[in-house]
Protein backbone atom coordinates (compact mmCIF):
# COMPACT_ATOMS: atom_id res chain seq x y z
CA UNK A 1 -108.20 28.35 -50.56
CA UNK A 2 -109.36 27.83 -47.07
CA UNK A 3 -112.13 30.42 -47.05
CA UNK A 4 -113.61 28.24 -49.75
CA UNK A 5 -112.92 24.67 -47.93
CA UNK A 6 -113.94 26.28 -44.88
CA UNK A 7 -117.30 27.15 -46.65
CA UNK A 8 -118.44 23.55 -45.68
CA UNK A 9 -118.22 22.24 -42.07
CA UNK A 10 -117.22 18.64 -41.19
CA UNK A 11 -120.92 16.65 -42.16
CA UNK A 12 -120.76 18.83 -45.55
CA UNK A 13 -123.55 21.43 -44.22
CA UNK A 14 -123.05 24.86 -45.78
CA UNK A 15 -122.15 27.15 -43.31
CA UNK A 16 -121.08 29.93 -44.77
CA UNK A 17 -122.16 31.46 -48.30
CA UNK A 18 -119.60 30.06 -51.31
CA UNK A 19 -120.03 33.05 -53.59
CA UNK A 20 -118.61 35.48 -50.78
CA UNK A 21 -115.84 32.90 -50.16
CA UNK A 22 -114.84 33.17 -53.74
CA UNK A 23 -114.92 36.87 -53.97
CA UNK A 24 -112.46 36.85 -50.60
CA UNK A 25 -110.20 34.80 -52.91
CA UNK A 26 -110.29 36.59 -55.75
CA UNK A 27 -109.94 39.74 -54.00
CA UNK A 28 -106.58 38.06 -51.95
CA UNK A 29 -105.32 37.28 -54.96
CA UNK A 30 -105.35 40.36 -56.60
CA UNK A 31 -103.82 41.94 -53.89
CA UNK A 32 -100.78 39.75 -54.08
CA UNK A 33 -100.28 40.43 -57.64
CA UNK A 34 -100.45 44.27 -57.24
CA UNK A 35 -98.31 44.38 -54.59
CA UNK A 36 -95.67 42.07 -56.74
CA UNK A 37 -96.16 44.17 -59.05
CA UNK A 38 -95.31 47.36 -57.33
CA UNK A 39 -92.51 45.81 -55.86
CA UNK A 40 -90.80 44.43 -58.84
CA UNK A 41 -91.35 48.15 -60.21
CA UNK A 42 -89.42 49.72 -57.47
């Protein structure tokens, strides 16, 4: 969630580009549930 707040800097000027923020999250995300999923498997 902070790669996406962090997307904005303190006077609300993009500084960094929102879709690739997103995609980080998304991607995080899915990581956690595959490893949870592997784990609870084992």
């Amino acid at each position: 969630v902070n790669a996406v707040a962090n997307v904005l800097g303190p006077k609300g000027e993009k500084t960094a580009d929102p879709a690739e923020a997103v995609a980080t999250l998304v991607s995080g995300l899915a990581q956690g549930v595959r490893s949870a999923r592997l784990a609870a498997a084992e």
